[in-house]
Protein backbone atom coordinates (compact mmCIF):
# COMPACT_ATOMS: atom_id res chain seq x y z
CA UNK A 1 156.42 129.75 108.79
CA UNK A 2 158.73 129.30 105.62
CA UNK A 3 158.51 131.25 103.44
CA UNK A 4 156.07 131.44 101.64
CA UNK A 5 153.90 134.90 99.52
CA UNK A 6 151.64 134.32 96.95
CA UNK A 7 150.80 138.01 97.72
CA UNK A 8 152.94 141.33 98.13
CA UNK A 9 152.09 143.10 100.64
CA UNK A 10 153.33 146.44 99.94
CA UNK A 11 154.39 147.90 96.77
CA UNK A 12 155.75 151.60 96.59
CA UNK A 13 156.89 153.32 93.29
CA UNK A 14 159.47 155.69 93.44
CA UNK A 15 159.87 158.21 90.34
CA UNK A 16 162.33 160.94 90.89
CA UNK A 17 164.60 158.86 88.31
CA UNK A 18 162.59 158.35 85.66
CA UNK A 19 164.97 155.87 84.28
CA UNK A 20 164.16 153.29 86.74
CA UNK A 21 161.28 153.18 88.45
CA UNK A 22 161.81 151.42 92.28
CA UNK A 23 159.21 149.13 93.78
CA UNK A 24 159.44 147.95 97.54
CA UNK A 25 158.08 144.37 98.20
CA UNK A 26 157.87 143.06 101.74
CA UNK A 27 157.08 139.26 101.57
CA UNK A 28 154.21 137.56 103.06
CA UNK A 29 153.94 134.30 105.36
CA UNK A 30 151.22 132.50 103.75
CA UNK A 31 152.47 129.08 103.70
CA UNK A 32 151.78 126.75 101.20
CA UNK A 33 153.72 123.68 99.71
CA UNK A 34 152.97 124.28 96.22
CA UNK A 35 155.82 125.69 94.21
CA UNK A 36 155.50 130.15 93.96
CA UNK A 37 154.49 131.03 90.79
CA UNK A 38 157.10 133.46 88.60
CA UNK A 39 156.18 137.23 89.20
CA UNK A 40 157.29 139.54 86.64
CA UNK A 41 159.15 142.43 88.62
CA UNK A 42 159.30 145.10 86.30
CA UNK A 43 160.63 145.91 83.10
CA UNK A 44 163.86 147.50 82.49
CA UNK A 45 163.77 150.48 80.21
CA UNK A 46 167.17 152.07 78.74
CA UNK A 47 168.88 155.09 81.04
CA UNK A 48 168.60 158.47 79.91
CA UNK A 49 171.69 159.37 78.40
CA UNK A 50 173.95 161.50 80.48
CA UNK A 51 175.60 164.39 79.34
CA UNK A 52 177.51 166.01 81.84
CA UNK A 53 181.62 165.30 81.57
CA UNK A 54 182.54 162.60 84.24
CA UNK A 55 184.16 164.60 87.26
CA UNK A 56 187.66 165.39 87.07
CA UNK A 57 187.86 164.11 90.96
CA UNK A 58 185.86 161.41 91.13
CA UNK A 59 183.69 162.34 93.01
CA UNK A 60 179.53 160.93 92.16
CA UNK A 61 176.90 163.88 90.85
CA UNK A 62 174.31 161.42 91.52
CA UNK A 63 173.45 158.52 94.07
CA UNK A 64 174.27 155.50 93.03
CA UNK A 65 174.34 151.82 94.43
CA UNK A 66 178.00 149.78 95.45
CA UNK A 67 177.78 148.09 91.75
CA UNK A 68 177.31 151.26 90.16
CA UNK A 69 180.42 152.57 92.30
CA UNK A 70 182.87 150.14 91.48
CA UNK A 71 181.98 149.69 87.98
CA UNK A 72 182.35 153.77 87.67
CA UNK A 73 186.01 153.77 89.20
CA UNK A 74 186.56 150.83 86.72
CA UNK A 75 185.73 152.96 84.00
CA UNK A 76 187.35 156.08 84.87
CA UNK A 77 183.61 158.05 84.82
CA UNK A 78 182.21 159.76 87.40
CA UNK A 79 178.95 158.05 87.40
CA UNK A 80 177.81 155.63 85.89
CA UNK A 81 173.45 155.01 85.17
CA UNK A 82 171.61 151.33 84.60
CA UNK A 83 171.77 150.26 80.94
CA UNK A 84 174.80 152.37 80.02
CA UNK A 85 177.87 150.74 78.44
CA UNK A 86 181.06 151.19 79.87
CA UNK A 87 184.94 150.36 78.75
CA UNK A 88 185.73 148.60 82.40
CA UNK A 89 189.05 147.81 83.30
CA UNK A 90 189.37 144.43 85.15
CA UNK A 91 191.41 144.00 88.21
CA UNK A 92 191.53 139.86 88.21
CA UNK A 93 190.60 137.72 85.03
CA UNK A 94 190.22 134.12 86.58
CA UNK A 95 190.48 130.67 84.14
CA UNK A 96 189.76 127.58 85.20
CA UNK A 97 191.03 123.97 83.38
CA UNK A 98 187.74 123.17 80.67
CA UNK A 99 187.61 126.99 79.19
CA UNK A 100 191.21 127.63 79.56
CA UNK A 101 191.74 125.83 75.83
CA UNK A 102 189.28 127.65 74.06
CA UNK A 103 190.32 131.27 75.78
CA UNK A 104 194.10 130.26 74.57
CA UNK A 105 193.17 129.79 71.21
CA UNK A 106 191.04 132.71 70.76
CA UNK A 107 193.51 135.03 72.11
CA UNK A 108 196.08 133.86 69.62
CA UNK A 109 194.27 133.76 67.07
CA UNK A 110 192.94 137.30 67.51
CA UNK A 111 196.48 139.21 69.09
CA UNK A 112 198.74 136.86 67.29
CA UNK A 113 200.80 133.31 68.32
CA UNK A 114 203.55 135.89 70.08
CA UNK A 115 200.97 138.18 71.96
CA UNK A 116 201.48 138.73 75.66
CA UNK A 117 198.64 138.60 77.94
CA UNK A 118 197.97 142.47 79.12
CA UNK A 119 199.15 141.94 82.93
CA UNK A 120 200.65 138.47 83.98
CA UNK A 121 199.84 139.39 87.80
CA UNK A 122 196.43 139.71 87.12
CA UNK A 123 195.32 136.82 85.64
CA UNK A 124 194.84 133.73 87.49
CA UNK A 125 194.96 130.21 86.03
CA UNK A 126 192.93 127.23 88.65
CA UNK A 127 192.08 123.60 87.57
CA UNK A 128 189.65 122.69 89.16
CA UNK A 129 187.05 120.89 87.09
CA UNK A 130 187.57 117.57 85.92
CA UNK A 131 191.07 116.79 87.64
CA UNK A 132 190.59 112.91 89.43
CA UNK A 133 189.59 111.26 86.40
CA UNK A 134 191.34 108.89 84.04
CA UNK A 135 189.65 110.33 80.58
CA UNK A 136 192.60 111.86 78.37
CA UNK A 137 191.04 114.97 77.39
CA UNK A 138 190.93 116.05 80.95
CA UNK A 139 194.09 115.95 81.02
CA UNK A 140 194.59 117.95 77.75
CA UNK A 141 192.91 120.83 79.31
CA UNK A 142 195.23 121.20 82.12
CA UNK A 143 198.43 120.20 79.78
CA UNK A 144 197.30 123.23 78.00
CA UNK A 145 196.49 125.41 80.36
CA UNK A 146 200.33 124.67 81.75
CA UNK A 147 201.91 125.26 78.99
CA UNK A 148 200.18 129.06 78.25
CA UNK A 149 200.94 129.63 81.80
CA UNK A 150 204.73 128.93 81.03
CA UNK A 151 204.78 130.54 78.39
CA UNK A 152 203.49 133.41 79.43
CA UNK A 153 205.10 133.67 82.83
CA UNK A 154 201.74 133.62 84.76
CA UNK A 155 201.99 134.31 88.44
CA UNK A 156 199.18 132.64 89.81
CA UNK A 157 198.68 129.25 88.35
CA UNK A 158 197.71 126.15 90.45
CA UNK A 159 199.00 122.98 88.99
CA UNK A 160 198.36 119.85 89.56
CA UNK A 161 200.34 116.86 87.62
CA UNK A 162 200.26 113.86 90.53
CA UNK A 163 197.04 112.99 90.76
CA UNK A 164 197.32 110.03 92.66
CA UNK A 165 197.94 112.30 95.06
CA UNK A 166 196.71 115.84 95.14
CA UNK A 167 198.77 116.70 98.38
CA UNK A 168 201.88 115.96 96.56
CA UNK A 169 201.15 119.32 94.44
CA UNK A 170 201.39 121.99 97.01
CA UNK A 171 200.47 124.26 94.57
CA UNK A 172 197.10 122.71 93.64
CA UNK A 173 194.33 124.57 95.58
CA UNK A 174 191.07 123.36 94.14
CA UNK A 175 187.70 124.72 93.42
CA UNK A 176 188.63 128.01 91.94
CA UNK A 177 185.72 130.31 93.80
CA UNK A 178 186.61 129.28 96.88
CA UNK A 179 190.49 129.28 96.03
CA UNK A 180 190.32 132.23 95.13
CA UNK A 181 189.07 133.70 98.34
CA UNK A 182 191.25 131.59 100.25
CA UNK A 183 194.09 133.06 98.66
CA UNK A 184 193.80 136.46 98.96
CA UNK A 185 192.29 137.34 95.04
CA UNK A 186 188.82 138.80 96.19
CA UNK A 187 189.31 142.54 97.32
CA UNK A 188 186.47 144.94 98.20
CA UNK A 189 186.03 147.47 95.82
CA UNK A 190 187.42 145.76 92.39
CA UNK A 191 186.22 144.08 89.09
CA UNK A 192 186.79 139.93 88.94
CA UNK A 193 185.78 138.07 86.04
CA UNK A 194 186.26 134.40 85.66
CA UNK A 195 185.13 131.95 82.74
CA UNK A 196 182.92 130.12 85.22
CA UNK A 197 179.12 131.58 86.12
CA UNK A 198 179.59 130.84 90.09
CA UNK A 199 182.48 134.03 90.07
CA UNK A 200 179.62 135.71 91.65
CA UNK A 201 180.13 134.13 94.77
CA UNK A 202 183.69 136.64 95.10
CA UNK A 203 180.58 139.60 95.59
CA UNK A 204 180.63 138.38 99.32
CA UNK A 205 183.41 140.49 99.42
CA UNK A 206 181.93 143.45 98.51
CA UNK A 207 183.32 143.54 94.55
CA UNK A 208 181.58 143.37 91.25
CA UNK A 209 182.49 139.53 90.22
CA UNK A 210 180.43 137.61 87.62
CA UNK A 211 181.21 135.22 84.86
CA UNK A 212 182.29 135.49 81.64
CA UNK A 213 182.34 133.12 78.20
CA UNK A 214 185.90 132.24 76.28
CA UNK A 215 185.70 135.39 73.56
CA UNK A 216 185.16 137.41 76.32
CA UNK A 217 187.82 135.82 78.43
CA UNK A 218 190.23 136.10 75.75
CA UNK A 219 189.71 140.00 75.04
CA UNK A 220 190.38 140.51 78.67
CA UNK A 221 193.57 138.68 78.22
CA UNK A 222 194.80 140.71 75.43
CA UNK A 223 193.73 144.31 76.49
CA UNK A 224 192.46 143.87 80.74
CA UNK A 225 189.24 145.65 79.58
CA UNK A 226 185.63 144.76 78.73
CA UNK A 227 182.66 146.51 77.12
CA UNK A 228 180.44 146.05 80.35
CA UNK A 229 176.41 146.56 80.41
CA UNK A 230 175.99 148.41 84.02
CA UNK A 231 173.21 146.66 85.44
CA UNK A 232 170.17 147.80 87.51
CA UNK A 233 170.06 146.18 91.08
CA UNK A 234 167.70 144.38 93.48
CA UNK A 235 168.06 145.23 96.97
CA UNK A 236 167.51 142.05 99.53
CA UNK A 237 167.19 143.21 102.98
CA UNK A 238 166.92 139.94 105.04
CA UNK A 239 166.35 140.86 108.74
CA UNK A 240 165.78 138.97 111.95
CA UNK A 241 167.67 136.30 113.77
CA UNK A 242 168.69 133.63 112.48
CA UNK A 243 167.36 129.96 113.64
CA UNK A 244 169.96 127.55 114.83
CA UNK A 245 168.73 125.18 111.94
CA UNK A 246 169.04 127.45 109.17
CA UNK A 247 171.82 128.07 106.56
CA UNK A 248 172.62 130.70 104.00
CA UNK A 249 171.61 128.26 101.19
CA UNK A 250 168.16 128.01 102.69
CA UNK A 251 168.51 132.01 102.43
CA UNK A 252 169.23 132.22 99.05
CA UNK A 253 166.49 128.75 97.77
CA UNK A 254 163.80 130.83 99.48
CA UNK A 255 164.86 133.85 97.64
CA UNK A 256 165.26 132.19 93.90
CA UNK A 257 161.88 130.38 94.73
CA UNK A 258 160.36 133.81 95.66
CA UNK A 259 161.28 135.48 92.44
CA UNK A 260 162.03 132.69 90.21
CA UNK A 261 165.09 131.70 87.57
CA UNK A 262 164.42 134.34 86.05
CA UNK A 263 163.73 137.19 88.66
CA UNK A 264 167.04 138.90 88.66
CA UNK A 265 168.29 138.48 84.57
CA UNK A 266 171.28 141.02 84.38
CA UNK A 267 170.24 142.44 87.31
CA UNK A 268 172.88 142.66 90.70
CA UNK A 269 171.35 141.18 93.95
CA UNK A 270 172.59 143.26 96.73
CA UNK A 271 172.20 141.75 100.62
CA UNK A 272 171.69 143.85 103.27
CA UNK A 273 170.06 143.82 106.77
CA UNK A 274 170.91 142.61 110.30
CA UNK A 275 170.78 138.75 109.45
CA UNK A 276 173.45 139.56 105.95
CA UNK A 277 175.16 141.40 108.77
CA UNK A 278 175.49 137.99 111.34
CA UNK A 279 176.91 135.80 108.24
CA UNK A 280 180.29 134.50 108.27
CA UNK A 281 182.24 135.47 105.03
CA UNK A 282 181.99 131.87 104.11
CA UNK A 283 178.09 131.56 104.58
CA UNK A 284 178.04 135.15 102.29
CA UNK A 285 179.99 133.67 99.89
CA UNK A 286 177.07 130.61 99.74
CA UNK A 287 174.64 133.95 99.08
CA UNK A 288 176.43 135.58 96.46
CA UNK A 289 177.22 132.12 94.66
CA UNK A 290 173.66 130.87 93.69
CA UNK A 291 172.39 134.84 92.39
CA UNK A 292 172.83 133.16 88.71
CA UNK A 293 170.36 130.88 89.31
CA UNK A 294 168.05 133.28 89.66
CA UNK A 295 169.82 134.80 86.60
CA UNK A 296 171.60 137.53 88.39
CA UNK A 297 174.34 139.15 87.07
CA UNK A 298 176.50 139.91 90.03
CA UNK A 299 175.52 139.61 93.88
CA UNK A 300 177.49 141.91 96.56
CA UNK A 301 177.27 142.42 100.34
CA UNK A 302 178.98 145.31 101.28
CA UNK A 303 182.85 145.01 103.17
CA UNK A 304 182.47 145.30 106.92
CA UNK A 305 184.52 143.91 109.46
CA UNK A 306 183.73 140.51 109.03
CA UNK A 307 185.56 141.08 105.93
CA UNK A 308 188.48 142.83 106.95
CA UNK A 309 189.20 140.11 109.36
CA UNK A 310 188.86 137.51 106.94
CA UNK A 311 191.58 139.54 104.56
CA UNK A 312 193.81 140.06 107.04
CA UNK A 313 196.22 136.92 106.55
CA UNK A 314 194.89 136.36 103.15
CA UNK A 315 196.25 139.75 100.81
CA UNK A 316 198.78 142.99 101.43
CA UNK A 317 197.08 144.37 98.59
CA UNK A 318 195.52 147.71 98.43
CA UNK A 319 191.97 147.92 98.58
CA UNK A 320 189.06 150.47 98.55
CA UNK A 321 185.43 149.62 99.72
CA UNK A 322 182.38 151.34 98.77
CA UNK A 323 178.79 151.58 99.59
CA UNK A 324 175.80 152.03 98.29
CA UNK A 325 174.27 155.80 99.28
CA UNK A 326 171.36 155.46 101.23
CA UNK A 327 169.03 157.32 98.33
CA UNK A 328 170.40 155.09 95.65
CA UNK A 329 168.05 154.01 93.03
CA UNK A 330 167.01 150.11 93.57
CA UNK A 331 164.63 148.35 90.90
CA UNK A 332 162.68 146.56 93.74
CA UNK A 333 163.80 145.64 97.33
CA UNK A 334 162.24 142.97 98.92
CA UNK A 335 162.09 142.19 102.59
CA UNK A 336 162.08 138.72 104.63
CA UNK A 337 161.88 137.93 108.18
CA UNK A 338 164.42 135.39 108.34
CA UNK A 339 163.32 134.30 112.34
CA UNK A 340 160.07 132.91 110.60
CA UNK A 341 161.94 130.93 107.51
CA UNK A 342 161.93 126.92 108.05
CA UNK A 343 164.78 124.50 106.48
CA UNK A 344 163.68 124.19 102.40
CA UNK A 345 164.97 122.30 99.42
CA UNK A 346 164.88 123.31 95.84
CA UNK A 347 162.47 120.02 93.86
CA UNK A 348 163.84 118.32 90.74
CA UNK A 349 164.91 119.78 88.14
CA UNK A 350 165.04 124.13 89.18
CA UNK A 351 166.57 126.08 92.01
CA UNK A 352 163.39 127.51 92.16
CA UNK A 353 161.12 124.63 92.45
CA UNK A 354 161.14 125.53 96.62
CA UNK A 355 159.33 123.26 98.73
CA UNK A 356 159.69 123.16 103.08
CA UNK A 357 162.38 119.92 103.51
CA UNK A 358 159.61 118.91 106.23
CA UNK A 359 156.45 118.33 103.76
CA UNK A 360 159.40 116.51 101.93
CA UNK A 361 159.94 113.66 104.20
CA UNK A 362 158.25 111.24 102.40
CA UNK A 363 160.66 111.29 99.50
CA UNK A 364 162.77 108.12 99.67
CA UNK A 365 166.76 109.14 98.24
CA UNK A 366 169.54 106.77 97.59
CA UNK A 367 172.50 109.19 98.08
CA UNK A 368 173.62 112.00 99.91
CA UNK A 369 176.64 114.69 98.46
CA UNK A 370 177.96 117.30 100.32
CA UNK A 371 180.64 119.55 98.22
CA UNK A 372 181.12 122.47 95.59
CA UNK A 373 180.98 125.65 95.59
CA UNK A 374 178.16 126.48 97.31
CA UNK A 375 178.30 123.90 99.91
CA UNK A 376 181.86 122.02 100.15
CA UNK A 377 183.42 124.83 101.99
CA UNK A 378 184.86 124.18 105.75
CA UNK A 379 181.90 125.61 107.55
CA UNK A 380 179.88 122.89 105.39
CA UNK A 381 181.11 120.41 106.28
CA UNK A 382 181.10 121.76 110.12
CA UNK A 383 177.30 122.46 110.06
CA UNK A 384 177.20 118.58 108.48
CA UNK A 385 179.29 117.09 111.31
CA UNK A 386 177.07 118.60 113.97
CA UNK A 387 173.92 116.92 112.51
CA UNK A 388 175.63 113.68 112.18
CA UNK A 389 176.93 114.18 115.94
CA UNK A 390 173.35 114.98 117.20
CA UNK A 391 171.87 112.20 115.23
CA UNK A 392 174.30 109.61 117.29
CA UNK A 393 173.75 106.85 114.42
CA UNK A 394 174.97 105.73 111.24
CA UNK A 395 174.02 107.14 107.77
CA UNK A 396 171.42 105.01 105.76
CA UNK A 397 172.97 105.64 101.98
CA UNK A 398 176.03 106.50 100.88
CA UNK A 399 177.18 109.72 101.74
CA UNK A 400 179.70 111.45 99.78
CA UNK A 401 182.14 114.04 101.12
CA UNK A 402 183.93 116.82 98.58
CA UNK A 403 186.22 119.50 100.36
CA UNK A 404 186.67 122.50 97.87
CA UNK A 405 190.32 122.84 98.68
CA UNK A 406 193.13 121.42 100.46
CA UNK A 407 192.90 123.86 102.47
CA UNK A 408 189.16 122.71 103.37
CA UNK A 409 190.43 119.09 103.28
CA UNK A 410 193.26 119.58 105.74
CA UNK A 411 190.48 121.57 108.03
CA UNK A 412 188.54 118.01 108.08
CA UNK A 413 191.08 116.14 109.60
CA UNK A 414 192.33 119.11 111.88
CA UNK A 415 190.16 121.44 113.36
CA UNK A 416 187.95 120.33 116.33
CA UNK A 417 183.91 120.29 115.71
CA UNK A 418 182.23 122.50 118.92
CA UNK A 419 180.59 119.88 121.44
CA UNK A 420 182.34 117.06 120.00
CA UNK A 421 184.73 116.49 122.78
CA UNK A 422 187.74 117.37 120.52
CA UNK A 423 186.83 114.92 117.86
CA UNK A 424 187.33 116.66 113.77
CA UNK A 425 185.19 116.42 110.93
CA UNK A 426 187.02 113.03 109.60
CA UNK A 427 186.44 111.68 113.23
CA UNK A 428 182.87 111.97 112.95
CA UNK A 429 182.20 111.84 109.28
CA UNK A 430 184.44 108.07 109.80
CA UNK A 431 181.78 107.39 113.24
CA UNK A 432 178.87 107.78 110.87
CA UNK A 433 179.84 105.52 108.00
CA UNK A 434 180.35 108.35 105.10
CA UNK A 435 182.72 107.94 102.62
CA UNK A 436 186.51 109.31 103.65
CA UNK A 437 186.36 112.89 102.11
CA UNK A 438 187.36 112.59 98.76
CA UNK A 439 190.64 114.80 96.34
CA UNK A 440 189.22 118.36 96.26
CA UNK A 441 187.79 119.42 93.05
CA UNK A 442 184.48 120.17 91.57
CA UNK A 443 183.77 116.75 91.02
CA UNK A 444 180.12 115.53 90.35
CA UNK A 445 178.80 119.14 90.57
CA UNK A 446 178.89 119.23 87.08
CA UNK A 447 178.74 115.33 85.86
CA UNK A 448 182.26 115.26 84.76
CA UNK A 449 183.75 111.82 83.25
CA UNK A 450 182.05 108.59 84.20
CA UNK A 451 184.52 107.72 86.72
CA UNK A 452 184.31 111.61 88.25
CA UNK A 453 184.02 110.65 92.19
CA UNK A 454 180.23 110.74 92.93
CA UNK A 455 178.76 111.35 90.06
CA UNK A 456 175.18 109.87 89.75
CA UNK A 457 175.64 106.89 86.84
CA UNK A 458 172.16 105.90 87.60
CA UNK A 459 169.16 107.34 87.99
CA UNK A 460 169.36 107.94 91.63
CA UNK A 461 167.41 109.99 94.43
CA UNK A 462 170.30 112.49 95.41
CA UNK A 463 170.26 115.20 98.21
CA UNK A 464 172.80 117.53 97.31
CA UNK A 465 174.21 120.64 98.70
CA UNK A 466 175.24 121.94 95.01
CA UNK A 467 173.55 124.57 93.26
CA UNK A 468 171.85 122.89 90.21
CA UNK A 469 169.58 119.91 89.67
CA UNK A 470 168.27 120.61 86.09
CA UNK A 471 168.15 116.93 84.18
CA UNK A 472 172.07 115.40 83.66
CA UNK A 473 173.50 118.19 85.96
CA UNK A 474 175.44 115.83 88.15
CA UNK A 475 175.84 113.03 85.58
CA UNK A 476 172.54 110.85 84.56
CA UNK A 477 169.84 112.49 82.82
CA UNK A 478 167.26 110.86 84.92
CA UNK A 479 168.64 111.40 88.10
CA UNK A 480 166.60 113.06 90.71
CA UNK A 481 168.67 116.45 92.40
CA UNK A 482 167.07 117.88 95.58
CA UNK A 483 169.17 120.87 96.59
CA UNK A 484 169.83 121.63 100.33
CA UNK A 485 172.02 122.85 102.86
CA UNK A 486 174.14 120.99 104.78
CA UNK A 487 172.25 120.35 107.81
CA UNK A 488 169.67 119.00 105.40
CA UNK A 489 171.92 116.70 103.27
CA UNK A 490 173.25 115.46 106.73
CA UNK A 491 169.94 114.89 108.55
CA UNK A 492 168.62 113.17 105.15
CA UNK A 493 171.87 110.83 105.00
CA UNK A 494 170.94 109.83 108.51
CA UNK A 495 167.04 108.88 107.70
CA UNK A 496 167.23 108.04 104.48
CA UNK A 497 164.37 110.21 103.07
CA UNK A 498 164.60 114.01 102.57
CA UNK A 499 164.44 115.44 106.15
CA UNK A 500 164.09 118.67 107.92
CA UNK A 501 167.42 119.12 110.42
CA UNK A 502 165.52 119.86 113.40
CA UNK A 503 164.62 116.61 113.83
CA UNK A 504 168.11 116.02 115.23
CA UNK A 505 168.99 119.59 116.16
């Protein structure tokens, strides 16, 4: 069975913080096909106000959880509690094409035309956004964006100016979250902030990364510090083994459907458990991206040596995991057998309208996307290419491909799919008529321009492997978004109805 709890069954206070209280939910298998209703969790009431001096060494007075850690060696305190504000200093400020105007003008406006940003090795400049697309003021936003970056001797800016041909721009990466991790930015242990929501999905890595808006942005530029609200955390301990026909994002829909859009508001979503343990840094990074939908503030999964690996070729850099202590204080932790989870998809227009992708079949779509983010990343498209190798047929709507990078996009046409008899992504993707995997960007994630590849210009029936379907998200307002992973998105391409992947796996 799927998910599904209408009930808790346990529920255990613990008080020796009276701060914040922490409640223990393990979640039921009831199944039903009826969305879960929202649960209030429990309120969060303001820390007591500590009034010992930070210690001189570092060193904690109480337990606290990873979040709490880093955001307390950010600050230079000892400790830090839920609810308390804290001057944080930020290890990587990340800017993307569409805010990077706005930030610019803000932070000359406010430190002056001549100001210098506060460390030019720190911040990093990625268009990403609307980049294949005629309309002029797309282009504005990256003409800017250069020209700050020049003039302010950036290090890490990744420009693109051909873009008849992104290859011809060696220096363009693409879609900034997963650029980022691909080259070497996300480090266990710091503080990223980026003026996009999905920065969360750097947390894989076992940092404190979230999102941030332009004024924000811009105050980081100018001083590499922000006024930072430390936030209470959720503990997710997924255990069990994972089926052969699930995917992180069906992880993280069953959890936003469990507690709702609103379950987690300004509250970190910390993974843990033996299944969090199996996951690829890729498939953590899927985790970590969608905790804003259910209005999370950060989501981390601690370093390990999955993570080390992954750094290894990717940054020289210093860095210093930490951990949460085992008698940290937690709001609520909630529990899920993961062996027992079927494939789902999130229901026009929420995240958390979960329903099982099987009591879905009848659901007649017109297009398939597979891209972003969340779910655009080479391991996507991997897990896509064995469905459509299984399935031995042809897709039945259009099917369109997005690589996050060029990286990603160079895996596609290079690396051999397991099984296939040495044939690559392209190979297959080409045997079972999708469209040839388009420039790496964002794309029709977020609607874009009208001539933004993909985007839905009608009111279409879309399977998507993005992470929002609220009304307009990916272009018209009438469009219908069904969120999935890619097994899903590839199984449904094949039928041409929303379908469960183990019909062909």
């Amino acid at each position: 069975m799927a998910f599904i709890s209408s009930l808790f069954i346990t529920c255990k206070k613990d008080l020796s913080f009276s701060a914040l209280p922490s409640q223990s939910f393990t979640i039921g298998q009831r199944q039903t096909c009826k969305k879960t209703s929202s649960k209030k969790i429990v309120s969060v009431v303001s820390s007591q106000k500590n009034k010992r001096n930070p210690s001189a060494t570092g060193s904690t007075k109480i337990p606290m959880t990873a979040t709490e850690k880093i955001l307390a060696r950010a600050a230079e305190k000892g400790e830090v509690r839920p609810g308390e504000n804290a001057w944080t200093n930020v290890d990587v400020l990340m800017i993307n094409d569409i805010t990077c105007p706005g930030i610019t003008g803000i932070f000359k406006k406010q430190f002056g035309n001549t100001a210098k940003v506060w460390d030019r090795e720190k911040v990093v400049v990625i268009p990403d956004h609307y980049i294949f697309t005629n309309d002029e003021r797309a282009h504005r936003n990256v003409d800017i964006a250069r020209d700050f970056c020049v003039e302010q001797d950036i290090k890490y800016f990744y420009d693109i100016q051909d873009r008849s041909n992104f290859r011809a721009n060696p220096d363009y990466k693409g879609v900034c979250h997963i650029a980022l991790a691909q080259e070497g930015h996300c480090r266990p242990g710091e503080v990223l902030f980026g003026t996009d929501s999905h920065t969360t999905s750097a947390g894989a890595f076992g940092q404190f990364a979230t999102g941030v808006g332009n004024t924000d942005a811009a105050f980081i530029l100018g001083t590499g510090k922000i006024l930072l609200k430390v936030p209470p955390t959720l503990r997710f301990v997924l255990d069990g083994e994972m089926p052969s026909y699930l995917l992180a994002k069906d992880l993280i829909l069953n959890i936003i459907g469990e507690i709702s859009m609103s379950g987690a508001t300004y509250k970190t979503m910390e993974f843990v458990g033996t299944t969090v343990e199996s996951l690829s840094m890729e498939e953590r990074m899927t985790l970590c991206n969608m905790v804003v939908e259910a209005g999370g503030k950060n989501g981390i999964v601690a370093a390990d040596e999955t993570t080390y690996k992954y750094l290894e070729d990717k940054t020289s850099s210093p860095y210093e995991p930490v951990f949460s202590d085992e008698n940290a204080r937690f709001l609520a932790r909630y529990r899920f057998d993961v062996s027992k989870m079927e494939p789902l998809v999130a229901k026009p227009h929420s995240p958390d309208n979960r329903a099982l992708a099987r009591e879905c079949n009848h659901v007649k779509i017109d297009r398939v996307y597979i891209g972003s983010c969340t779910g655009g990343k080479t391991e996507d498209f991997m897990a896509a290419a064995k469905v459509f190798l299984a399935g031995g047929k042809t897709v039945k709507v259009p099917t369109f491909l997005v690589p996050a990078t060029q990286k990603v996009w160079m895996d596609l046409y290079t690396l051999e799919v397991p099984g296939s008899g040495g044939k690559t992504c392209s190979k297959i993707f080409e045997e079972a008529g999708c469209d040839p995997p388009a420039s790496p960007s964002c794309a029709a994630c977020m609607g874009g321009p009208r001539d933004t590849f993909g985007r839905l210009n009608e009111p279409q029936v879309c399977v998507s492997t993005t992470n929002r379907n609220f009304p307009g998200r990916m272009g018209h307002i009438e469009g219908q978004i069904y969120l999935a992973s890619p097994y899903t998105a590839a199984a449904s391409a094949l039928t041409g109805f929303v379908t469960d992947p183990r019909k062909f796996l």
